[in-house]
C-alpha atoms as a PDB file:
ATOM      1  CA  UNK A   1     -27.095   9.443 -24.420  1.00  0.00           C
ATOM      2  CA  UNK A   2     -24.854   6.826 -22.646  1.00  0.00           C
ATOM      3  CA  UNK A   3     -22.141   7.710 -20.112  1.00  0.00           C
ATOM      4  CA  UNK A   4     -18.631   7.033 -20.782  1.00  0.00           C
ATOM      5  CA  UNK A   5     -17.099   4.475 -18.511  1.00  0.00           C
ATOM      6  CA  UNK A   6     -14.972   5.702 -15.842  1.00  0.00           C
ATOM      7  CA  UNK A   7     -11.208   6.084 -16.961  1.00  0.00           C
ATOM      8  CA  UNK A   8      -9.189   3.707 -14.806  1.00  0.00           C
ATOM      9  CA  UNK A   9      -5.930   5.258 -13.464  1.00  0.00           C
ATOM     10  CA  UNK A  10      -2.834   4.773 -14.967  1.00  0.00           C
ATOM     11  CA  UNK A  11       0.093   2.939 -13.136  1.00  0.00           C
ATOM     12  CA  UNK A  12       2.139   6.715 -13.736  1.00  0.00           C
ATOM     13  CA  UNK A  13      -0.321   8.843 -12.405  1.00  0.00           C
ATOM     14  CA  UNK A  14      -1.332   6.123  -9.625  1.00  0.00           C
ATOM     15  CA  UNK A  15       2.497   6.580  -8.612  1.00  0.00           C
ATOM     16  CA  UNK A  16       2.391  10.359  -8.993  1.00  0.00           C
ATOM     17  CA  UNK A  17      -0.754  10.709  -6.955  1.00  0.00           C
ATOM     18  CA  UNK A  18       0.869   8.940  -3.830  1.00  0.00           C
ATOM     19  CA  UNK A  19       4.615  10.746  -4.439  1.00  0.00           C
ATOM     20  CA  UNK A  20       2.281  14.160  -4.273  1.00  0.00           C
ATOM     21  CA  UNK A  21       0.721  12.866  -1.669  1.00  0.00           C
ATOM     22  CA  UNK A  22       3.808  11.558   0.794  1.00  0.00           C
ATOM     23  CA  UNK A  23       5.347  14.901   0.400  1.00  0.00           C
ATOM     24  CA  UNK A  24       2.561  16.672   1.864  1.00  0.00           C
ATOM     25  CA  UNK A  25       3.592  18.194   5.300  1.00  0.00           C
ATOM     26  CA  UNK A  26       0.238  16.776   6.553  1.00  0.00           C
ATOM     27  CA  UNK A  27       0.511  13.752   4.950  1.00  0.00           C
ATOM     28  CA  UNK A  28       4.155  13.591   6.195  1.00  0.00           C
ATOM     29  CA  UNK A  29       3.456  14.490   9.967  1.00  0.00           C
ATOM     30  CA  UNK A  30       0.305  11.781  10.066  1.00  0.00           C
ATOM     31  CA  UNK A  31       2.540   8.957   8.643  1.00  0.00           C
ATOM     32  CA  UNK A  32       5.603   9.518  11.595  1.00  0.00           C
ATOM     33  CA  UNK A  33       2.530  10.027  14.221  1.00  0.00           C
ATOM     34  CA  UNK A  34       1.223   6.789  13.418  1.00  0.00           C
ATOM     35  CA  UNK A  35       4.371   4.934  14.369  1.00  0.00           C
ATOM     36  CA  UNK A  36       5.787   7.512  16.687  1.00  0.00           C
ATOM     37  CA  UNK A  37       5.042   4.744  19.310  1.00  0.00           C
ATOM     38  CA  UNK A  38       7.883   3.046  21.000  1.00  0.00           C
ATOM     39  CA  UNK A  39       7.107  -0.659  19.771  1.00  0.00           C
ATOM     40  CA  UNK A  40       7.703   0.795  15.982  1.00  0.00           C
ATOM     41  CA  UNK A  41      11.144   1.967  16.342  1.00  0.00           C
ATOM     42  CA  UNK A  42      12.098  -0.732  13.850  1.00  0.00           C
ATOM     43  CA  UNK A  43      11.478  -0.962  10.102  1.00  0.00           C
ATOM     44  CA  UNK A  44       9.193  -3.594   9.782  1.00  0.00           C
ATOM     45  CA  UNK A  45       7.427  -2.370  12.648  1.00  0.00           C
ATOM     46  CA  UNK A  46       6.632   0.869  10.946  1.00  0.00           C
ATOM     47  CA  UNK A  47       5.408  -0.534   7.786  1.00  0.00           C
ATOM     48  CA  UNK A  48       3.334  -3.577   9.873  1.00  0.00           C
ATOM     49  CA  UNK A  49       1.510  -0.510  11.714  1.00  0.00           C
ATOM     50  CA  UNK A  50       0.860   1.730   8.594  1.00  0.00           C
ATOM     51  CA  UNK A  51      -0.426  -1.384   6.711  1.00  0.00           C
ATOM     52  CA  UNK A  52      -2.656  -2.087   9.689  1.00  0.00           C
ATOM     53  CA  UNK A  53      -4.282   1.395  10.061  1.00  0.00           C
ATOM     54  CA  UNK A  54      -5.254   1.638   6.377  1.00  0.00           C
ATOM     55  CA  UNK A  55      -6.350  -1.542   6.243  1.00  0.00           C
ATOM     56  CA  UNK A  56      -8.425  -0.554   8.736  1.00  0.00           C
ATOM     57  CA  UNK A  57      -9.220   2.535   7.863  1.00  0.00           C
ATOM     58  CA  UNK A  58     -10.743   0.766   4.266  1.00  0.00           C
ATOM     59  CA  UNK A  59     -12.297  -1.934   5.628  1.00  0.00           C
ATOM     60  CA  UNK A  60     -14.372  -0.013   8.350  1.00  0.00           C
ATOM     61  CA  UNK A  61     -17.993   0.088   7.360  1.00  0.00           C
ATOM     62  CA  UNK A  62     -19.025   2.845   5.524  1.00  0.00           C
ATOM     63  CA  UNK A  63     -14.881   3.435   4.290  1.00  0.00           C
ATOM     64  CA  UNK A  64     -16.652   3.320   0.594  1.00  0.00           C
ATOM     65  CA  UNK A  65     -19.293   5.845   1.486  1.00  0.00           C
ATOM     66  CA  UNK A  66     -17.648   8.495   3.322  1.00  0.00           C
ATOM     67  CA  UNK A  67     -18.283  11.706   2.091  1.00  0.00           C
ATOM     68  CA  UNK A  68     -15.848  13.764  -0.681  1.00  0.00           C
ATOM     69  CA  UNK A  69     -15.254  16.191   1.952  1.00  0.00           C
ATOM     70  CA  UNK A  70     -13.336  13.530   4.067  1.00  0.00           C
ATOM     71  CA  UNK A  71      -9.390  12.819   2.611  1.00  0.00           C
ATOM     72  CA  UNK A  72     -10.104   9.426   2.511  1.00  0.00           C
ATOM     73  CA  UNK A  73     -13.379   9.615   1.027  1.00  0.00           C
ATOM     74  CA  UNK A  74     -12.009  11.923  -2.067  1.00  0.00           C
ATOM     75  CA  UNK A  75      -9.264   9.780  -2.464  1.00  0.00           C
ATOM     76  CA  UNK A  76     -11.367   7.096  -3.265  1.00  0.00           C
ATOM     77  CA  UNK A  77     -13.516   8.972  -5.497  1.00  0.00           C
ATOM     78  CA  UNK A  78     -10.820  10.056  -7.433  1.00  0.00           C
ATOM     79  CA  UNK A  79      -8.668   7.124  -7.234  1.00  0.00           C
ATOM     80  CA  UNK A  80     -11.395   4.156  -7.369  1.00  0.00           C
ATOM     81  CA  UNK A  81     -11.939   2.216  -4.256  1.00  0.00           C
ATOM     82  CA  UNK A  82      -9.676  -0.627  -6.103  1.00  0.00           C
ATOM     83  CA  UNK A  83      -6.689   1.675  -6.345  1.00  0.00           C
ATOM     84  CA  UNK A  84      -7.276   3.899  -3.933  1.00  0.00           C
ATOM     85  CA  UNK A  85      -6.177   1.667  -0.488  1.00  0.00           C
ATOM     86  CA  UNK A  86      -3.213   0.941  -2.285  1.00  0.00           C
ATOM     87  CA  UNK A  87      -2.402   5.067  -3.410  1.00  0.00           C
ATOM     88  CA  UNK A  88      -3.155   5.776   0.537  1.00  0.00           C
ATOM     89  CA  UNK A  89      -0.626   3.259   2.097  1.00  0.00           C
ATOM     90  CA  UNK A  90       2.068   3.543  -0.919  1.00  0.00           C
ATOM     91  CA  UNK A  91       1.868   7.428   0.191  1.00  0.00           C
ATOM     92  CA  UNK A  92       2.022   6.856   3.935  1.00  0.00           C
ATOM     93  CA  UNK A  93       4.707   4.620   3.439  1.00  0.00           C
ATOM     94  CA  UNK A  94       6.754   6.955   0.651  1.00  0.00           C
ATOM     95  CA  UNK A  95       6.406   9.810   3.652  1.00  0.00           C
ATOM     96  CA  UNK A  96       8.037   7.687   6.432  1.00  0.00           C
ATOM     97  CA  UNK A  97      11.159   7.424   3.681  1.00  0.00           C
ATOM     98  CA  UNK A  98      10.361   3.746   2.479  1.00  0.00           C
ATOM     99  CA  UNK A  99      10.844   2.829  -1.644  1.00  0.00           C
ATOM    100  CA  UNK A 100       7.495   2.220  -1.607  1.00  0.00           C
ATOM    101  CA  UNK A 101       4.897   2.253  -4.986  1.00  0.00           C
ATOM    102  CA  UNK A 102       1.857   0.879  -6.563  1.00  0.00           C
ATOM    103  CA  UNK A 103       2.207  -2.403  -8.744  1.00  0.00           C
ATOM    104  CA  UNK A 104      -0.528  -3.706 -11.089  1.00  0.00           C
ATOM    105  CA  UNK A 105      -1.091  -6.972 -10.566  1.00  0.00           C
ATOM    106  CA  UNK A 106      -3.419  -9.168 -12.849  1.00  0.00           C
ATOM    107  CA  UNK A 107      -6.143  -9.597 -10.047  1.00  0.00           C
ATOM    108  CA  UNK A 108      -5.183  -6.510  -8.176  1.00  0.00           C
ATOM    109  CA  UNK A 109      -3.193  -3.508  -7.393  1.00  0.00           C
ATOM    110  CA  UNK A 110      -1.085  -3.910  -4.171  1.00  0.00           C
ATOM    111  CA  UNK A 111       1.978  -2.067  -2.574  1.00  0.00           C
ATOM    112  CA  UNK A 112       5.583  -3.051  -3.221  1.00  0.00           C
ATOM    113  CA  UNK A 113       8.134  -2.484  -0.221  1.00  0.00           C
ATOM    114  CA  UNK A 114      12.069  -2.872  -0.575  1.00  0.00           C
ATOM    115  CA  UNK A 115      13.159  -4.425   2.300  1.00  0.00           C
ATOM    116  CA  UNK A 116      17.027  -5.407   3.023  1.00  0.00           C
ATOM    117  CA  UNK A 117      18.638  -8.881   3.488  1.00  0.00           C
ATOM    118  CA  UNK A 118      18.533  -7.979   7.289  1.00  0.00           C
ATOM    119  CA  UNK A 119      14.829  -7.643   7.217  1.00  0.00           C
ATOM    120  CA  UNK A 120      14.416 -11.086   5.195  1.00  0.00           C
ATOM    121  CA  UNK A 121      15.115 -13.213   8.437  1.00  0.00           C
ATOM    122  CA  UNK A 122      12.653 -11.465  10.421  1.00  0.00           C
ATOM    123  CA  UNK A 123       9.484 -11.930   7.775  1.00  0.00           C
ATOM    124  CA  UNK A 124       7.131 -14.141   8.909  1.00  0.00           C
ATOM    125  CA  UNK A 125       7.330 -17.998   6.927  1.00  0.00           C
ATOM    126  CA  UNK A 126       4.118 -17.157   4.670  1.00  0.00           C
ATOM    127  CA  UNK A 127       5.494 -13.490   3.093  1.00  0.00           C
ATOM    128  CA  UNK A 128       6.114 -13.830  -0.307  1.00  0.00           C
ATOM    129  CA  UNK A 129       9.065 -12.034  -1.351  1.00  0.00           C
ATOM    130  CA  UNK A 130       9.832 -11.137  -4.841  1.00  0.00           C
ATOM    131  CA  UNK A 131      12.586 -10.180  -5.992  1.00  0.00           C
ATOM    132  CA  UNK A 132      14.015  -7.102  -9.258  1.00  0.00           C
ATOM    133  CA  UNK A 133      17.258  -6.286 -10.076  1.00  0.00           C
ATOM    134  CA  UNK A 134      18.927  -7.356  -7.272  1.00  0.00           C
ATOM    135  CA  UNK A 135      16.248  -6.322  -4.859  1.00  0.00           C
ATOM    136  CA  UNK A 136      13.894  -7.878  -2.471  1.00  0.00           C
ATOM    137  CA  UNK A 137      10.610  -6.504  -2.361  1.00  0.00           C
ATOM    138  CA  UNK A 138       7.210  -7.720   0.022  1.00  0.00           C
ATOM    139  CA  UNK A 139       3.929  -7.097  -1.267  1.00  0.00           C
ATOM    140  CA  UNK A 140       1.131  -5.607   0.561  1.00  0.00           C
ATOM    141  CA  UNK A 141      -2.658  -5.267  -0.335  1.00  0.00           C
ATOM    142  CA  UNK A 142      -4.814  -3.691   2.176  1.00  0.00           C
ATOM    143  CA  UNK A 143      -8.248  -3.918   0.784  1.00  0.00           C
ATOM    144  CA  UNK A 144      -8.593  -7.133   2.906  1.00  0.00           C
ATOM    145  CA  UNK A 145      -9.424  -7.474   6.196  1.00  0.00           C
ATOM    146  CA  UNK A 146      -7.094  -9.150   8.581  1.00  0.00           C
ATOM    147  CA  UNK A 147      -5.058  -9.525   5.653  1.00  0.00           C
ATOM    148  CA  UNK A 148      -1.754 -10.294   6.552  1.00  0.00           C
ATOM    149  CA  UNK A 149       1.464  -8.629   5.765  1.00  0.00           C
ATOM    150  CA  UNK A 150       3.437 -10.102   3.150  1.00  0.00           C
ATOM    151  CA  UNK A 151       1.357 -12.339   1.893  1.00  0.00           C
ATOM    152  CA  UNK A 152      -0.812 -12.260  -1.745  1.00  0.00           C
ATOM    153  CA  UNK A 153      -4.112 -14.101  -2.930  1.00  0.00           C
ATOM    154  CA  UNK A 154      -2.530 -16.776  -5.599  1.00  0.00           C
ATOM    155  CA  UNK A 155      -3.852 -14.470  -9.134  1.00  0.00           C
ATOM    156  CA  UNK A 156      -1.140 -12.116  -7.725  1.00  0.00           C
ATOM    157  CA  UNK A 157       1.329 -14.638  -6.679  1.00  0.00           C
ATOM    158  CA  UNK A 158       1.581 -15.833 -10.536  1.00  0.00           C
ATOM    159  CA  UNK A 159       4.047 -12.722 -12.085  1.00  0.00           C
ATOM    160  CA  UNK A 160       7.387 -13.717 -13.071  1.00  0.00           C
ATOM    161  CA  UNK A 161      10.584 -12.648 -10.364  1.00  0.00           C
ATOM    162  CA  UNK A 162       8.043 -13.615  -7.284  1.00  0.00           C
ATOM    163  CA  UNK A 163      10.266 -15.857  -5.361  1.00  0.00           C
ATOM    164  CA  UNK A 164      10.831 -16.488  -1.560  1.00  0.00           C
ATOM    165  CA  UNK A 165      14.424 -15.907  -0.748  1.00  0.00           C
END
């Protein structure tokens, strides 16, 4: 007798998961601890340190292995360690009051931010900006380490409305 293969997540209940998640008072009082600091009083500041911890936070040896009693660590099982990073910062992000969610890539899942035309001139030159109904949007994916913000491996970089504005 064979095991099924796991059931990959679906892009609904991936976005579910983190909108549960990011209204959870825990979830919610983490997320405004981790850039209660005074150099992320700013917008992109805030989402430049939550996409730093959980990159981090996933690419720490052992981040795979941790237990199912640890958050992160049943995330993951639950989630898959593809999806999961994303689900965590989407969530984090979703809590601090950012339109935040989870897109599906064709190489990978990653995190879609809105950002305004007054945060366009402050993105560094290689953040690729894409851009839906009328909106601007910066991609983040931290399953890489020292990955930086705003910027997407070429497979991603191929969907139609990516532009730099």
């Amino acid at each position: 007798m064979t095991s099924a293969a796991p059931r990959l997540p679906t892009r609904r209940a991936l976005h579910e998961l983190s909108i549960r998640l990011a209204r959870d008072r825990h979830v919610v009082e983490f997320s405004r601890s981790l850039v209660a600091s005074p150099r992320a009083r700013d917008r992109l500041a805030r989402i430049a340190a939550t996409f730093s911890f959980v990159s981090t936070l996933v690419n720490t040896p052992g981040a795979t292995r941790r237990p199912a009693r640890d958050g992160v660590g049943a995330l993951l099982a639950i989630v898959g360690e593809r999806e999961g990073p994303a689900v965590i910062l989407c969530a984090l992000l979703q809590a601090l009051g950012e339109r935040a969610s989870v897109v599906h890539a064709p190489a990978m899942p990653f995190v879609r931010v809105e950002v305004g035309l007054q945060d366009i001139r402050r993105l560094p030159p290689y953040a690729r900006l894409f851009a839906a109904r009328e909106r601007y949007y910066i991609p983040l994916d931290p399953r890489r380490p020292r990955w930086p913000i705003g910027f997407l491996a070429p497979p991603a970089r191929v969907g139609p409305g990516m532009a730099r504005a």
